[in-house]
N, C-alpha and C. Protein backbone atom coordinates (compact mmCIF):
# COMPACT_ATOMS: atom_id res chain seq x y z
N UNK A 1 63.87 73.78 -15.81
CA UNK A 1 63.15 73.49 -14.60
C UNK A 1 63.07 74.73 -13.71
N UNK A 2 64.09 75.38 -13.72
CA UNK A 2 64.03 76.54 -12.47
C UNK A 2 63.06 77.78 -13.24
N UNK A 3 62.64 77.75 -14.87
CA UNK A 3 61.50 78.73 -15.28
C UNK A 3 60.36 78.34 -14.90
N UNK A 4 59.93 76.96 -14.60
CA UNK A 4 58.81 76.62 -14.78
C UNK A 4 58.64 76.23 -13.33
N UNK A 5 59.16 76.43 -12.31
CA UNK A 5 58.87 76.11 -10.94
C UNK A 5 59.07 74.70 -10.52
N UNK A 6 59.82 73.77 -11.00
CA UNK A 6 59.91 72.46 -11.20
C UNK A 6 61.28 71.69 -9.97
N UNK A 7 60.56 70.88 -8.98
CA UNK A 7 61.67 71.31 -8.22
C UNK A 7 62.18 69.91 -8.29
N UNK A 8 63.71 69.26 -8.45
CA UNK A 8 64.08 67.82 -8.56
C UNK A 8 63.64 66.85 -7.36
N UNK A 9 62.44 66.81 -7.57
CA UNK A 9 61.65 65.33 -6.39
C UNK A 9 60.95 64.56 -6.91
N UNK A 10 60.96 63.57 -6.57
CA UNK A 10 60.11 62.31 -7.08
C UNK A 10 58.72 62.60 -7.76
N UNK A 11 57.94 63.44 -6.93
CA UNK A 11 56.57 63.89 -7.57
C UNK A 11 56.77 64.83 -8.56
N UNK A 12 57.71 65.90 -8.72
CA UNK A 12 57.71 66.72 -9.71
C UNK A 12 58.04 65.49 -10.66
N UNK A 13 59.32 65.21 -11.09
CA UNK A 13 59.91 64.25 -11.62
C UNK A 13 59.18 63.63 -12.71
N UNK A 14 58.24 62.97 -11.61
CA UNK A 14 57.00 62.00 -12.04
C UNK A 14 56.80 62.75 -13.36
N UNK A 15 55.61 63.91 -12.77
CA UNK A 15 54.81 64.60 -13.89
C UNK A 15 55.51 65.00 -14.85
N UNK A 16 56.94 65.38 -14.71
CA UNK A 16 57.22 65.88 -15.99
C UNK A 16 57.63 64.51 -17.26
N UNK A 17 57.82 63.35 -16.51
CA UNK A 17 57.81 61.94 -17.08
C UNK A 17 56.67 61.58 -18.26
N UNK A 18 55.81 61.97 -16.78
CA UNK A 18 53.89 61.82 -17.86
C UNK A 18 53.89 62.83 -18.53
N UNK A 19 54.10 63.80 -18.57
CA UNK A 19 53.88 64.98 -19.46
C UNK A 19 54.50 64.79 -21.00
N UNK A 20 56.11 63.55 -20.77
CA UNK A 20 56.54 63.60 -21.47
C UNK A 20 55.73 62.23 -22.51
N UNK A 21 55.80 61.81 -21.73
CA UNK A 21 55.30 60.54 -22.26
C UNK A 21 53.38 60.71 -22.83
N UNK A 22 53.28 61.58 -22.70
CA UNK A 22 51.83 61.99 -23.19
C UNK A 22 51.78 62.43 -24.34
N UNK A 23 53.43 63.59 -24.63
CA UNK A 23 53.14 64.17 -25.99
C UNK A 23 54.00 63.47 -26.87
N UNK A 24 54.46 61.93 -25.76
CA UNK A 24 54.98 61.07 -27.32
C UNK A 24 53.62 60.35 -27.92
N UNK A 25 53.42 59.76 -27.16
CA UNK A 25 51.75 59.20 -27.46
C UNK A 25 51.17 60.18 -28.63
N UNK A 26 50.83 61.34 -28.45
CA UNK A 26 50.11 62.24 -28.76
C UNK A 26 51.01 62.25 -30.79
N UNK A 27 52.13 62.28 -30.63
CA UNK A 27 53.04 62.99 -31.59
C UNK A 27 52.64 61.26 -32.84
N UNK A 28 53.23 59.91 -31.61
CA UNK A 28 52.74 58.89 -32.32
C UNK A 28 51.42 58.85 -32.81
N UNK A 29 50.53 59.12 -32.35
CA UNK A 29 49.08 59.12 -32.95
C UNK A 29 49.04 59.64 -34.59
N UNK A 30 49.61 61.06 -34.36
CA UNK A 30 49.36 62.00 -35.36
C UNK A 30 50.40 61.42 -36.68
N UNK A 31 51.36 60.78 -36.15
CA UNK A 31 52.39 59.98 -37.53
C UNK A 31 51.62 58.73 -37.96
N UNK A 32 50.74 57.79 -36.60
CA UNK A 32 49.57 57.14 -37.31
C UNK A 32 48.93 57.53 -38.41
N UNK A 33 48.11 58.34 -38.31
CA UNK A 33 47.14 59.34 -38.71
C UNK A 33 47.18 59.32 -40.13
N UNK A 34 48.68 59.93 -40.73
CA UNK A 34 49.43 60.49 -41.47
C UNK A 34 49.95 58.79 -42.46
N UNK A 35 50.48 57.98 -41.61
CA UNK A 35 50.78 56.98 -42.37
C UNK A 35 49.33 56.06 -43.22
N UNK A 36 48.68 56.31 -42.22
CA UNK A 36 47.25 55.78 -42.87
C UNK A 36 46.65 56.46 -43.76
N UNK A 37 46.93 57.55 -43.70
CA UNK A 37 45.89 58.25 -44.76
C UNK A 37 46.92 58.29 -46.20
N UNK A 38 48.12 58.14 -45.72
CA UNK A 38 49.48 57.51 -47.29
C UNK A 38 48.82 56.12 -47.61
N UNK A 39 48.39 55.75 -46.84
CA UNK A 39 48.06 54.05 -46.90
C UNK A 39 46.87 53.85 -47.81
N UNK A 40 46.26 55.06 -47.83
CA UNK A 40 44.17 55.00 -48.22
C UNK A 40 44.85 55.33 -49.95
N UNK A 41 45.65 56.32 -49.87
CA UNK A 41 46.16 57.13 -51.10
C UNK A 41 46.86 56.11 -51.77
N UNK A 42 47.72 55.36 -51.52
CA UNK A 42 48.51 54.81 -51.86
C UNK A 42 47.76 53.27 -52.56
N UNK A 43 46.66 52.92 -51.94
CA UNK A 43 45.71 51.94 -52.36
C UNK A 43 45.29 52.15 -53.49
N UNK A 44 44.33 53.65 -53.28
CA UNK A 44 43.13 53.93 -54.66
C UNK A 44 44.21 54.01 -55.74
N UNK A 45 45.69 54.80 -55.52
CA UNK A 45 46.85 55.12 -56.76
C UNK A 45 45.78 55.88 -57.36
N UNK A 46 45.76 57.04 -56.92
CA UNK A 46 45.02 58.08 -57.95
C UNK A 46 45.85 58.81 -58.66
N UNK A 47 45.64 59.27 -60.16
CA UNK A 47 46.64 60.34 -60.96
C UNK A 47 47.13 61.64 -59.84
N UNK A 48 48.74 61.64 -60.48
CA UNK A 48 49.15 62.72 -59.49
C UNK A 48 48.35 64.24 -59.36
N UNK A 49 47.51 64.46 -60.42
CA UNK A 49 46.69 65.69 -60.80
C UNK A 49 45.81 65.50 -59.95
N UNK A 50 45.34 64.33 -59.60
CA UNK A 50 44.06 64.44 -58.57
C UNK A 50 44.45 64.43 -57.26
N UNK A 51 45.72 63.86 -56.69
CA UNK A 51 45.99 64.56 -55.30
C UNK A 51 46.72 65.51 -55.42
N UNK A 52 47.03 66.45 -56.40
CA UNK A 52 47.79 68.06 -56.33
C UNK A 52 46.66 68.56 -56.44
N UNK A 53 45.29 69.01 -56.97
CA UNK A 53 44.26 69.51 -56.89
C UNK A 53 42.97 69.00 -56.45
N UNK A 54 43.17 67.87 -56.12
CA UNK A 54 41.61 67.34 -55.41
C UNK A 54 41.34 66.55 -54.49
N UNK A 55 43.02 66.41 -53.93
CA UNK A 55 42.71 65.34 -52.30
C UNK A 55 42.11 65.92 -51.61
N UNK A 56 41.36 66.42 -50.95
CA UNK A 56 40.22 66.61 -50.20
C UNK A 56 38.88 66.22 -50.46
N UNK A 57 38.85 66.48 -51.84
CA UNK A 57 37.29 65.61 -52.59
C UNK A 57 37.35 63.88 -52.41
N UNK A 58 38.68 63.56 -52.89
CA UNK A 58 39.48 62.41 -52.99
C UNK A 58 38.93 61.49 -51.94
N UNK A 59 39.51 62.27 -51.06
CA UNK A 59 39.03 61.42 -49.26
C UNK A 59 37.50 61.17 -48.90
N UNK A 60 36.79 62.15 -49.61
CA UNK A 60 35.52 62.39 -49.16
C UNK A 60 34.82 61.19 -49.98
N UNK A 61 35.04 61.13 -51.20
CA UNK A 61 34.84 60.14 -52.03
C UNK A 61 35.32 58.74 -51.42
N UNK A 62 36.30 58.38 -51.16
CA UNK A 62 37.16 57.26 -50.84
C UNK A 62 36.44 56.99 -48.72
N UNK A 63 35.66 57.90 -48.51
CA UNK A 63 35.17 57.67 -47.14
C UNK A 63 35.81 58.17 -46.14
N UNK A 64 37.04 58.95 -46.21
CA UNK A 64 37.88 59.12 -45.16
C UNK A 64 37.55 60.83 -44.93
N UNK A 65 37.65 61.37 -43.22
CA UNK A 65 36.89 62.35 -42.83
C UNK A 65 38.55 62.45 -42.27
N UNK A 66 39.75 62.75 -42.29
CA UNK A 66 40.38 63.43 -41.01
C UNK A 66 40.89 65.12 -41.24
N UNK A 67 40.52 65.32 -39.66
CA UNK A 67 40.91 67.08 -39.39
C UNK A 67 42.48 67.16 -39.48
N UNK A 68 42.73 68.18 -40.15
CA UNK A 68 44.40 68.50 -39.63
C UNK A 68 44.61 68.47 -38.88
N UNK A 69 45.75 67.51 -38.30
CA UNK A 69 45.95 67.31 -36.77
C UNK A 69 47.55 67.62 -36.51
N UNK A 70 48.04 68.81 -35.76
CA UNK A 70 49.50 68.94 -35.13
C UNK A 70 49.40 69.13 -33.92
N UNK A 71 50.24 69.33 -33.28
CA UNK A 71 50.98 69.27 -31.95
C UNK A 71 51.51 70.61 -31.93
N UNK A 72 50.55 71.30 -31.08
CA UNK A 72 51.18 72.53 -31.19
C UNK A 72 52.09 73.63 -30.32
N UNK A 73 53.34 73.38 -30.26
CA UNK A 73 54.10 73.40 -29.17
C UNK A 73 54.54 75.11 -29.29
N UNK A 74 54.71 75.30 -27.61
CA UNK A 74 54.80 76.64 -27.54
C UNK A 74 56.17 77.32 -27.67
N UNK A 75 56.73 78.38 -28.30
CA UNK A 75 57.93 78.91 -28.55
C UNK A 75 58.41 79.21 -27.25
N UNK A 76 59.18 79.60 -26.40
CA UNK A 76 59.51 80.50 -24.84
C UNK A 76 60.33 81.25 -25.55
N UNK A 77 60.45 82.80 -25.03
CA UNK A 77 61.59 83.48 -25.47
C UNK A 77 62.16 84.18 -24.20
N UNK A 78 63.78 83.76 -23.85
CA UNK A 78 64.33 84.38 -22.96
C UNK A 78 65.28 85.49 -23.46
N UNK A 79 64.80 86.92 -22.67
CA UNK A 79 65.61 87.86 -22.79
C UNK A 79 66.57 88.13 -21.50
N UNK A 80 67.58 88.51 -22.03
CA UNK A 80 68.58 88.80 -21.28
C UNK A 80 69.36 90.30 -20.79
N UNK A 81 69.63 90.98 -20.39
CA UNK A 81 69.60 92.39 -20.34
C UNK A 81 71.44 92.53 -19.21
N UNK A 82 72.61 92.89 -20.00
CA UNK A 82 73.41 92.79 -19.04
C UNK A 82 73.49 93.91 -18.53
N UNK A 83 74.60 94.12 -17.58
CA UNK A 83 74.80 95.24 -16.86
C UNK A 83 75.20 96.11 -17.27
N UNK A 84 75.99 96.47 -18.42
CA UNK A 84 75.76 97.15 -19.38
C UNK A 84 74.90 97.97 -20.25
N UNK A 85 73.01 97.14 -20.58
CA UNK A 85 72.64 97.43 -20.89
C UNK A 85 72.01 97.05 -22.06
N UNK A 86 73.01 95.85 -22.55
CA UNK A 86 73.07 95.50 -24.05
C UNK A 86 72.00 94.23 -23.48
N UNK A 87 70.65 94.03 -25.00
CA UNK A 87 69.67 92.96 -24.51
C UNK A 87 70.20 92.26 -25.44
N UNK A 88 69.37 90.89 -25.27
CA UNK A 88 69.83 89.60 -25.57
C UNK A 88 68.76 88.43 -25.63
N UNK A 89 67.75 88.21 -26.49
CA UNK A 89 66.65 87.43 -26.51
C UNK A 89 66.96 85.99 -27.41
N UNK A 90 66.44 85.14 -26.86
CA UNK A 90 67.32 83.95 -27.38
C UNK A 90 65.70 82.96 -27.44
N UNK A 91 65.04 82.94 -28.40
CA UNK A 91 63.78 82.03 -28.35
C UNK A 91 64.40 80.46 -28.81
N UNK A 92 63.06 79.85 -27.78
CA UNK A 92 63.48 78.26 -28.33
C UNK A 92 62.24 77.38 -28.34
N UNK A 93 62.03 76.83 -29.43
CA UNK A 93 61.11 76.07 -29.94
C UNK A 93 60.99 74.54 -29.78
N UNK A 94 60.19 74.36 -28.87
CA UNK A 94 60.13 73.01 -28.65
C UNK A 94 59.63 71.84 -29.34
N UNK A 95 59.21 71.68 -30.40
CA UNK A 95 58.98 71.36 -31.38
C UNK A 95 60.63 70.72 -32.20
N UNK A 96 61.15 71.80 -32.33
CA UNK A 96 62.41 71.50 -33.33
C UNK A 96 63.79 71.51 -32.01
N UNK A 97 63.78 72.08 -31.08
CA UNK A 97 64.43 72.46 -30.70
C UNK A 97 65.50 73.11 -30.85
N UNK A 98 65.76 73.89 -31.85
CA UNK A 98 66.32 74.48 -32.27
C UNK A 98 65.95 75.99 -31.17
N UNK A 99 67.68 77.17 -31.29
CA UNK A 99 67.11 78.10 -30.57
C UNK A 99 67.87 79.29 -31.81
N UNK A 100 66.86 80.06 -31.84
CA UNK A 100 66.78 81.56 -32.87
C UNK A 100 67.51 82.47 -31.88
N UNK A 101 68.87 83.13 -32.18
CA UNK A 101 68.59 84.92 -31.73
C UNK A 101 68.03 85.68 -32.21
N UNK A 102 67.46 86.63 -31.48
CA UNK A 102 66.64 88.13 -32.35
C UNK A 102 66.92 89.02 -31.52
């Protein structure tokens, strides 16, 4: 909160609530998406040779049009620099949340 200017009040609060609750929506959609199109595949039971080399024809044939769809979340990388001298960059991925040193 204190990188992003975010100050603890009801209205900040709020938005970061909706913000959150937007990219669950958003994240649920795309596992929709994904379960349905297992669902289309899983119907026709096509040979494994034809969805390792031809699900895309597959779909087109079978009627189904979807774009690759992710969520594409931004890395932040905080560097650190002590008094010393010695730096210290610590990225973190919001997506996995996981955080990398480099």
């Amino acid at each position: 909160m204190k990188y992003f200017d975010i100050r603890a009040n009801e209205e900040d609060l709020a938005e970061v609530e909706s913000l959150g609750d937007g990219i669950t929506r958003l994240e649920d959609a795309v596992t929709n998406l994904q379960q349905r199109e297992a669902g289309i595949t899983q119907m026709v039971n096509p040979p494994k040779f034809i969805l390792a080399h031809y699900s895309d024809e597959l779909m087109k044939h079978v009627g189904v049009e979807l774009s690759p769809i992710s969520v594409p979340y931004p890395v932040y990388a905080f560097e650190y620099v002590s008094a010393g001298g010695t730096a210290a960059s610590d990225h973190l991925s919001l997506s996995t949340g996981r955080r990398s040193t480099r």
